[in-house]
PDB file of N, CA and C in Angstrom:
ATOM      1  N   UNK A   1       4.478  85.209 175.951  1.00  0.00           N
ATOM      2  CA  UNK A   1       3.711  85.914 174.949  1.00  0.00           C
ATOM      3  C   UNK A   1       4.292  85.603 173.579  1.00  0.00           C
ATOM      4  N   UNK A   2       3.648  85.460 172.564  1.00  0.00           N
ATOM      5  CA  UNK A   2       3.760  84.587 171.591  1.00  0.00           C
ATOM      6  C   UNK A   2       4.048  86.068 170.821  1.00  0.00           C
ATOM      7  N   UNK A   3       4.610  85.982 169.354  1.00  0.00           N
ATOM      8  CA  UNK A   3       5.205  87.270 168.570  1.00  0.00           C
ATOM      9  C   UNK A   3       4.011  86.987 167.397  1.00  0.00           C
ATOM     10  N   UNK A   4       3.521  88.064 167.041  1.00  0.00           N
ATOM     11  CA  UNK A   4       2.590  88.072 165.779  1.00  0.00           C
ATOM     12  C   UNK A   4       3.565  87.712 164.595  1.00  0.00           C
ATOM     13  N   UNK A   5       2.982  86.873 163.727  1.00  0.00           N
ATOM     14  CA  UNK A   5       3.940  87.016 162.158  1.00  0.00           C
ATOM     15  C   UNK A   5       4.006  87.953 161.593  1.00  0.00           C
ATOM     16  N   UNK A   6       4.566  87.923 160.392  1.00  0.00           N
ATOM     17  CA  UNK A   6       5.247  89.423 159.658  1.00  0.00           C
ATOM     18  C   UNK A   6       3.567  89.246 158.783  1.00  0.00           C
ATOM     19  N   UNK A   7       3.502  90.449 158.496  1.00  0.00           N
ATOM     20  CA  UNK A   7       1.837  91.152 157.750  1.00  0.00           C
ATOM     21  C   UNK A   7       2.478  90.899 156.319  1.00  0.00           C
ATOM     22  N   UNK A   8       2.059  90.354 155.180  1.00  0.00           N
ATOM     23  CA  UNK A   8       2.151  90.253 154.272  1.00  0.00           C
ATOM     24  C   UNK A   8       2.252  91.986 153.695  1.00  0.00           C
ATOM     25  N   UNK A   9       3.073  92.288 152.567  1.00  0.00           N
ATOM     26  CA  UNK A   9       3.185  93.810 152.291  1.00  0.00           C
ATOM     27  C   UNK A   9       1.699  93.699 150.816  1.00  0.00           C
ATOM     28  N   UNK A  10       1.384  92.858 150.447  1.00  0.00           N
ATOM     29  CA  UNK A  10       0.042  93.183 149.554  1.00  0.00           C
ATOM     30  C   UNK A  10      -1.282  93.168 150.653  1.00  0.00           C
ATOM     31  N   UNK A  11      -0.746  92.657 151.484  1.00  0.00           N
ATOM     32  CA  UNK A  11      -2.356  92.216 152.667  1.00  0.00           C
ATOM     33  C   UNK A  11      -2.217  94.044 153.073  1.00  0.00           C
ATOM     34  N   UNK A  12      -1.293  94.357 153.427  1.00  0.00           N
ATOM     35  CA  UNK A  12      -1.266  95.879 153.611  1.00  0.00           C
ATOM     36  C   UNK A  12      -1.897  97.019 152.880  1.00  0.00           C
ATOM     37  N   UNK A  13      -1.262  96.232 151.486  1.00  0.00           N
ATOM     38  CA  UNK A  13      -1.360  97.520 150.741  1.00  0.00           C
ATOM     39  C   UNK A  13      -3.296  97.115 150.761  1.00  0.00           C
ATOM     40  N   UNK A  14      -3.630  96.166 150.221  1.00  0.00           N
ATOM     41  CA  UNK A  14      -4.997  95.540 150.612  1.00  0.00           C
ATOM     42  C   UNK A  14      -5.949  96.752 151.553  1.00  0.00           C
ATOM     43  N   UNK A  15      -5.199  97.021 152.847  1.00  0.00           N
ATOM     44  CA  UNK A  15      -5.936  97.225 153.905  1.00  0.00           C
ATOM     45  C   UNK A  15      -5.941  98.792 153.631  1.00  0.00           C
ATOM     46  N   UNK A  16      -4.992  99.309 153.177  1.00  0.00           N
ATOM     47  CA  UNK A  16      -4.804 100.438 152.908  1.00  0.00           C
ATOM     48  C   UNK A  16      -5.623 101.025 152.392  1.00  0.00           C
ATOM     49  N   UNK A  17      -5.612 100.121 150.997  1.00  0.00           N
ATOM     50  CA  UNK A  17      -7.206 100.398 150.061  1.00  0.00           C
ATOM     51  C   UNK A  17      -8.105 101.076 151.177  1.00  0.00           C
ATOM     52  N   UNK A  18      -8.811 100.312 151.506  1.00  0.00           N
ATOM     53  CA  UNK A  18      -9.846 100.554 152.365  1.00  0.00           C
ATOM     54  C   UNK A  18      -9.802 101.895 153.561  1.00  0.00           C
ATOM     55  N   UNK A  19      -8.832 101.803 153.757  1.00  0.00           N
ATOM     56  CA  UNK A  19      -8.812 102.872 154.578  1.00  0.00           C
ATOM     57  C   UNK A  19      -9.468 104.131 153.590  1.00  0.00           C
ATOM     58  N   UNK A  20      -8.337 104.417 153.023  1.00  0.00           N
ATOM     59  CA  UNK A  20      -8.457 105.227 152.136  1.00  0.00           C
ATOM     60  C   UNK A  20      -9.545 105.229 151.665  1.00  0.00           C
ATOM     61  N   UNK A  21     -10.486 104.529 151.571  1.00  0.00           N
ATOM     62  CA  UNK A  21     -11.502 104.813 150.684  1.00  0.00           C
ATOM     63  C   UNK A  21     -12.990 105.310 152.070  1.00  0.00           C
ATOM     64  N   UNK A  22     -12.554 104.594 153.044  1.00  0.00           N
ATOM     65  CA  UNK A  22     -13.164 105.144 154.508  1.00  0.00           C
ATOM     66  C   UNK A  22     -12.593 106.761 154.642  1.00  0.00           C
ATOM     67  N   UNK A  23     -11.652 107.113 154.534  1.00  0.00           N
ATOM     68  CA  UNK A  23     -11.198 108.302 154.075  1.00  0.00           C
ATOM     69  C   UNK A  23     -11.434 109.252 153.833  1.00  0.00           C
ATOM     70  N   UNK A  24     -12.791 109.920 153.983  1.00  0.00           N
ATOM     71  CA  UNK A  24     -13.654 110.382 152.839  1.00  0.00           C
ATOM     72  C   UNK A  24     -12.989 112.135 152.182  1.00  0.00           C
ATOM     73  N   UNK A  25     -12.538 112.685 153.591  1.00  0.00           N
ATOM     74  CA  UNK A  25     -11.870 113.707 153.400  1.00  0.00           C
ATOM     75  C   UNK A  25     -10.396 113.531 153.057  1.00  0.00           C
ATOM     76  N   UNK A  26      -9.626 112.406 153.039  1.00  0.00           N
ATOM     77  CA  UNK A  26      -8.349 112.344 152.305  1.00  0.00           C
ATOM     78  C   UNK A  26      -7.115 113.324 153.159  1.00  0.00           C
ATOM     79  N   UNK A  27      -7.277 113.163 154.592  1.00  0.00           N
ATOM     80  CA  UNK A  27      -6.505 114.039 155.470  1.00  0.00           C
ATOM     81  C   UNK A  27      -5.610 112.959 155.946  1.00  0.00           C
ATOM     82  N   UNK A  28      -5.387 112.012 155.852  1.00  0.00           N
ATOM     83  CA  UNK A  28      -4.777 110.552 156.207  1.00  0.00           C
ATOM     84  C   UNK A  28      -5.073 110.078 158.184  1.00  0.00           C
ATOM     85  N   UNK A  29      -6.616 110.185 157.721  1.00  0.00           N
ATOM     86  CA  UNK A  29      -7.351 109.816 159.630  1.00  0.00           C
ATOM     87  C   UNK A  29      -8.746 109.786 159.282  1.00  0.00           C
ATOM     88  N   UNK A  30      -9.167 109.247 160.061  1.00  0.00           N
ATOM     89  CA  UNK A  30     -10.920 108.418 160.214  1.00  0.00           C
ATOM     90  C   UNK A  30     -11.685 109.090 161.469  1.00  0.00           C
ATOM     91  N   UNK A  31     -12.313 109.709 161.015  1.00  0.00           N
ATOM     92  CA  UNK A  31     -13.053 110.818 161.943  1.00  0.00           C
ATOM     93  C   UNK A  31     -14.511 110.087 162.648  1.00  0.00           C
ATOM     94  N   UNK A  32     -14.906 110.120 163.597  1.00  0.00           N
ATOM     95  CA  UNK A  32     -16.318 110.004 163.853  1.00  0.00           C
ATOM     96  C   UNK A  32     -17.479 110.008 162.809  1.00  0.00           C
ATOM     97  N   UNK A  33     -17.540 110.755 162.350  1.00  0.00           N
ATOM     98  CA  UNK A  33     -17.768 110.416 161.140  1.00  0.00           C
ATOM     99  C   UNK A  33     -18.220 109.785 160.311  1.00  0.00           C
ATOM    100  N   UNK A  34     -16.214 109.414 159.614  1.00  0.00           N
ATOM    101  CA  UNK A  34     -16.050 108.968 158.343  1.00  0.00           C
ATOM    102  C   UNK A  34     -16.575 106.820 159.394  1.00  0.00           C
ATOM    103  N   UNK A  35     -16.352 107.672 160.516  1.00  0.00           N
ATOM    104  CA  UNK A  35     -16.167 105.924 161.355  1.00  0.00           C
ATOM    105  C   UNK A  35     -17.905 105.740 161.223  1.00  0.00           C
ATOM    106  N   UNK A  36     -18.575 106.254 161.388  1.00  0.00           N
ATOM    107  CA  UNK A  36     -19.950 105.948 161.198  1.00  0.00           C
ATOM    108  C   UNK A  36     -20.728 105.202 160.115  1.00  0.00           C
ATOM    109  N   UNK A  37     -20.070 105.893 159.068  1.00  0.00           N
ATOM    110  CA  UNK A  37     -20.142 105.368 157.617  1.00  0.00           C
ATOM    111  C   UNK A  37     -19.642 104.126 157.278  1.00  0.00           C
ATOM    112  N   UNK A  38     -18.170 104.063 157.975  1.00  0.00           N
ATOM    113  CA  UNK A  38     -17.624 102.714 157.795  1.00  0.00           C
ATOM    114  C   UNK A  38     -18.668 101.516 158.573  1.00  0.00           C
ATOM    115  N   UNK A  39     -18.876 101.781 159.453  1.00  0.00           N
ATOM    116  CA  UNK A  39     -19.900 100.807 160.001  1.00  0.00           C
ATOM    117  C   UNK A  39     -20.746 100.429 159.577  1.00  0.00           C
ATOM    118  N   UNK A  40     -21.444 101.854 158.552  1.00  0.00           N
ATOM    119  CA  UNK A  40     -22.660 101.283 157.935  1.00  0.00           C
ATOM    120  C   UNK A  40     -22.634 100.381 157.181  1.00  0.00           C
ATOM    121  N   UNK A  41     -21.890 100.488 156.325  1.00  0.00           N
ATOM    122  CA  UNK A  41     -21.288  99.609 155.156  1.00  0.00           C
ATOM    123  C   UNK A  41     -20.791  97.863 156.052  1.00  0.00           C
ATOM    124  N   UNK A  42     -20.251  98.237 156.654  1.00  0.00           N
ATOM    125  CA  UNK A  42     -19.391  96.737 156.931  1.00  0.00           C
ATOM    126  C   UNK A  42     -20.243  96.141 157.842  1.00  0.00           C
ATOM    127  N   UNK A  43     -20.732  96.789 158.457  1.00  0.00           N
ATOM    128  CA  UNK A  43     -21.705  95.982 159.586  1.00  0.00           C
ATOM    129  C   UNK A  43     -23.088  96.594 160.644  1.00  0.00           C
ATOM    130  N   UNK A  44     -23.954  96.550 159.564  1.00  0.00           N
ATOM    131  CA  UNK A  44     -25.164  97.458 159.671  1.00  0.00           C
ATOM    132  C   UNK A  44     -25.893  97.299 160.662  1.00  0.00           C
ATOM    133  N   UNK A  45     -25.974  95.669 161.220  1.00  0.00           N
ATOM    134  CA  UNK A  45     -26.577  95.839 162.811  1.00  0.00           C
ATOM    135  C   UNK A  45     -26.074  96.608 163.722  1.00  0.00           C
ATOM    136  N   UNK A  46     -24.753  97.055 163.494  1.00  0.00           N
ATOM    137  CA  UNK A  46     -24.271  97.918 164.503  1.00  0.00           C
ATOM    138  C   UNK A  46     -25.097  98.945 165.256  1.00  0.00           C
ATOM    139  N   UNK A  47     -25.134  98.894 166.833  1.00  0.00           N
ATOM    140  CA  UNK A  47     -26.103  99.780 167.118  1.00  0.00           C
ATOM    141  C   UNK A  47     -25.623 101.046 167.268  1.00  0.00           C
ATOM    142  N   UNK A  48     -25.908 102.263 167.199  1.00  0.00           N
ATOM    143  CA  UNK A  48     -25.649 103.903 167.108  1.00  0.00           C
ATOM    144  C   UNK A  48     -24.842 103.658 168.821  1.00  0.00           C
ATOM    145  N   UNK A  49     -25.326 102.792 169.605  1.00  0.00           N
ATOM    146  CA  UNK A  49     -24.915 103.401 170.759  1.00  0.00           C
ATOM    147  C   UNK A  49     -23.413 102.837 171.041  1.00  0.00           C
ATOM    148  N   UNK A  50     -23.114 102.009 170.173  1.00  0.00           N
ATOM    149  CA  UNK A  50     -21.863 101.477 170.256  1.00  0.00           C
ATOM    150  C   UNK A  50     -20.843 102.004 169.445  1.00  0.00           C
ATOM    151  N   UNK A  51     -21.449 102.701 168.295  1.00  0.00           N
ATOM    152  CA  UNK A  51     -20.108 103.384 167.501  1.00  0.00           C
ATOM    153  C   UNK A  51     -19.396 104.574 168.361  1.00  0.00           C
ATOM    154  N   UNK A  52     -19.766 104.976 169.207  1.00  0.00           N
ATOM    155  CA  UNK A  52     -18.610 105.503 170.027  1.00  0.00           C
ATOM    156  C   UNK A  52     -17.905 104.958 170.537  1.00  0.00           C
ATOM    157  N   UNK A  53     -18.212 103.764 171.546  1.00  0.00           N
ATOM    158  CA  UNK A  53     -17.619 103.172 172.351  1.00  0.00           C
ATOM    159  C   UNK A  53     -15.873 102.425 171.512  1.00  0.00           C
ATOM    160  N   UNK A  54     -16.942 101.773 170.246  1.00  0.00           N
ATOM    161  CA  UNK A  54     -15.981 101.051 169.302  1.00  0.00           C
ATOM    162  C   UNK A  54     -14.856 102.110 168.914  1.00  0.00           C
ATOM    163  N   UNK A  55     -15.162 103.833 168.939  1.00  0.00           N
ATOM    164  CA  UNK A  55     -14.185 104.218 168.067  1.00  0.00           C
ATOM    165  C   UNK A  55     -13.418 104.457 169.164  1.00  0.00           C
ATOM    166  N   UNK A  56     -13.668 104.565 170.208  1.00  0.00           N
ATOM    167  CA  UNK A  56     -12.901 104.925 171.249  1.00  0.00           C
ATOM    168  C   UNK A  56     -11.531 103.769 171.263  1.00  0.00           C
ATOM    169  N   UNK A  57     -11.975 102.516 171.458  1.00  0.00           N
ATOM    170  CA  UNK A  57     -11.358 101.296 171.828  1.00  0.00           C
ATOM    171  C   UNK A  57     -10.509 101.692 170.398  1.00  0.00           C
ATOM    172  N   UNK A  58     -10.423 102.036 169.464  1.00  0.00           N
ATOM    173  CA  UNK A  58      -9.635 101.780 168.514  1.00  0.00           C
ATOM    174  C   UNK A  58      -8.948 102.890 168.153  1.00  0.00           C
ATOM    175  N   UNK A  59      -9.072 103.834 168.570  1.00  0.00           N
ATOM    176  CA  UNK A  59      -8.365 105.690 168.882  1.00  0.00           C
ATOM    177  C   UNK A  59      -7.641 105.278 169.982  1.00  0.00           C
ATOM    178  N   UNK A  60      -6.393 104.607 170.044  1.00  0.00           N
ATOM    179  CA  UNK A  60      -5.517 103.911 170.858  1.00  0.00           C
ATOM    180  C   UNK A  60      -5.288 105.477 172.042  1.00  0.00           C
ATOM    181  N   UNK A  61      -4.538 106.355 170.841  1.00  0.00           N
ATOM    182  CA  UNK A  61      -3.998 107.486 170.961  1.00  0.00           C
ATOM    183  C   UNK A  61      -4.928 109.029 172.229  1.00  0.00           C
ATOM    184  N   UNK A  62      -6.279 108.821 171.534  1.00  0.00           N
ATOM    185  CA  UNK A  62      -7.415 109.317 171.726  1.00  0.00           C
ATOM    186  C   UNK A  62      -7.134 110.876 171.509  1.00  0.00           C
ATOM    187  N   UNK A  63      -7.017 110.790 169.998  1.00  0.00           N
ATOM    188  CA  UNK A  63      -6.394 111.831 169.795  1.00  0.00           C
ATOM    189  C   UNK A  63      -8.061 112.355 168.560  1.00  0.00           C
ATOM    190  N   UNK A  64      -8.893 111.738 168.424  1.00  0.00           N
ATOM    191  CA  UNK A  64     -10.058 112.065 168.222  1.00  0.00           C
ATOM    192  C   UNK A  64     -10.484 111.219 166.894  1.00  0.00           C
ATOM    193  N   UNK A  65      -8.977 110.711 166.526  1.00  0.00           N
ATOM    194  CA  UNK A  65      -9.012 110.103 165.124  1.00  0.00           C
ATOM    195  C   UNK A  65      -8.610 108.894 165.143  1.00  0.00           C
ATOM    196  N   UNK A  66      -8.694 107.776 163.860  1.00  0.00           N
ATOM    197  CA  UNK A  66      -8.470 106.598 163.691  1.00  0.00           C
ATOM    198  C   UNK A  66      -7.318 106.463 162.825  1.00  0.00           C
ATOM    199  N   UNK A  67      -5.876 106.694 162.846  1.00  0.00           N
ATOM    200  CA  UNK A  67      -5.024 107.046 162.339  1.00  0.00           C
ATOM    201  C   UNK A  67      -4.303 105.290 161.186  1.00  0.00           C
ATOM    202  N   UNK A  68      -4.000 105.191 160.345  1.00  0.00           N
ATOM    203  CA  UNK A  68      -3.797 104.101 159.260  1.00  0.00           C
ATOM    204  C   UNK A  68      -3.300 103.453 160.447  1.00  0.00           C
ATOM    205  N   UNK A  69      -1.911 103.165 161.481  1.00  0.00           N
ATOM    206  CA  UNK A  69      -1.385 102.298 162.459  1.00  0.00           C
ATOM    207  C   UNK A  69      -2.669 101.552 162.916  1.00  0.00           C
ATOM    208  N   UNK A  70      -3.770 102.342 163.656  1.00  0.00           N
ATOM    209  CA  UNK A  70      -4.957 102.182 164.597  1.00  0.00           C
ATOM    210  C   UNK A  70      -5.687 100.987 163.798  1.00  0.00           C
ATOM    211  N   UNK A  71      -6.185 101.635 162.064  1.00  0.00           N
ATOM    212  CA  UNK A  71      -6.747 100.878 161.844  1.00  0.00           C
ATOM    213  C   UNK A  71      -6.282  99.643 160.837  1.00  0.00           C
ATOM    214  N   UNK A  72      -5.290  99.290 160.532  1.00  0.00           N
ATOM    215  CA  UNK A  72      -4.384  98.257 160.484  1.00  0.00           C
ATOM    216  C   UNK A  72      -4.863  97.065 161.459  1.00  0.00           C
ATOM    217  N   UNK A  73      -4.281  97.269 162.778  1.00  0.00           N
ATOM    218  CA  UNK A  73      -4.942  97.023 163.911  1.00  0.00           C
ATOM    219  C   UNK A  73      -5.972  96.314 164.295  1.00  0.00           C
ATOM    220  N   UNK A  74      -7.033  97.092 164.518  1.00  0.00           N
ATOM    221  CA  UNK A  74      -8.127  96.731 164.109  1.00  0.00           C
ATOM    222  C   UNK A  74      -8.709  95.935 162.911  1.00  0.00           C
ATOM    223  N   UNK A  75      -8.149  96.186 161.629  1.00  0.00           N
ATOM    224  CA  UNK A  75      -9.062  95.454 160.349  1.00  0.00           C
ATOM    225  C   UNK A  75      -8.395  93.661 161.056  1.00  0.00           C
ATOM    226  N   UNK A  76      -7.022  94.202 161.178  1.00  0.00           N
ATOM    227  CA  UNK A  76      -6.468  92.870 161.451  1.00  0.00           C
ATOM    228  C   UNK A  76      -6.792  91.440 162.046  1.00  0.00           C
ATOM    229  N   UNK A  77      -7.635  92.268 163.594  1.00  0.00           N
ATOM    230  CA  UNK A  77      -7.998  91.645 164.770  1.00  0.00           C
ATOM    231  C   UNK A  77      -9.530  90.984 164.286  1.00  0.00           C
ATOM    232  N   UNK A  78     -10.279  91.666 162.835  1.00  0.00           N
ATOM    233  CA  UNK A  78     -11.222  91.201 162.428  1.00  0.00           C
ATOM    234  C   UNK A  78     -12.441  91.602 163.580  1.00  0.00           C
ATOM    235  N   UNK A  79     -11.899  92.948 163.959  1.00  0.00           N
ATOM    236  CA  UNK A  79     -13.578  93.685 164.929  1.00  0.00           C
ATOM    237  C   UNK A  79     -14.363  93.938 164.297  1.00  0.00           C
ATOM    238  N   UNK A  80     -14.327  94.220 163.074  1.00  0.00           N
ATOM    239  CA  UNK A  80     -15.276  94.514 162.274  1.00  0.00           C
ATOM    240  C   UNK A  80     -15.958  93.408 161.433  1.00  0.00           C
ATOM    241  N   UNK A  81     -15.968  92.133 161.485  1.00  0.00           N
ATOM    242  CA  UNK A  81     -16.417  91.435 161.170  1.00  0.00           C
ATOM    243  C   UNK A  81     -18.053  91.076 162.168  1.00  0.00           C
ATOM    244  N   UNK A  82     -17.852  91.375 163.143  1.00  0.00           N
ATOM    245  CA  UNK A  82     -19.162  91.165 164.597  1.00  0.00           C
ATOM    246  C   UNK A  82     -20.173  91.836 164.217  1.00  0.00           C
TER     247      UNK A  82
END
């Protein structure tokens, strides 16, 4: 198994942005929701029946939320690009 490289600390702060701005309530986590919205925006074919599934796969924790680690993660892996 091969080791990921080190994350650039501006590509971070970068990603952060975004979170934060997905954010909408500013509690530092991505709610069902705030995750709905994000979809709309980034990738509008998305079908309704999959934004659960997707938030699930990315609520590592399944703690109900998309916590900054989670979606790091994720922006990283470029799921949201599909």
């Amino acid at each position: 198994m091969s080791e990921q490289a080190p994350i650039d600390e501006s590509k971070v702060a970068e990603i952060r942005k975004e979170f934060e701005f997905f954010d909408r309530d500013k509690n530092g986590q991505i709610d069902l929701q705030e995750f709905i919205e994000l979809l709309t925006i980034l990738s509008p074919k998305t079908k309704a029946s999959h934004v659960k599934e997707g938030f699930s796969l990315i609520d590592k924790n399944d703690d109900g939320f998309i916590d900054f680690d989670e979606f790091l993660k994720w922006w990283l892996e470029g799921w949201w690009e599909y």
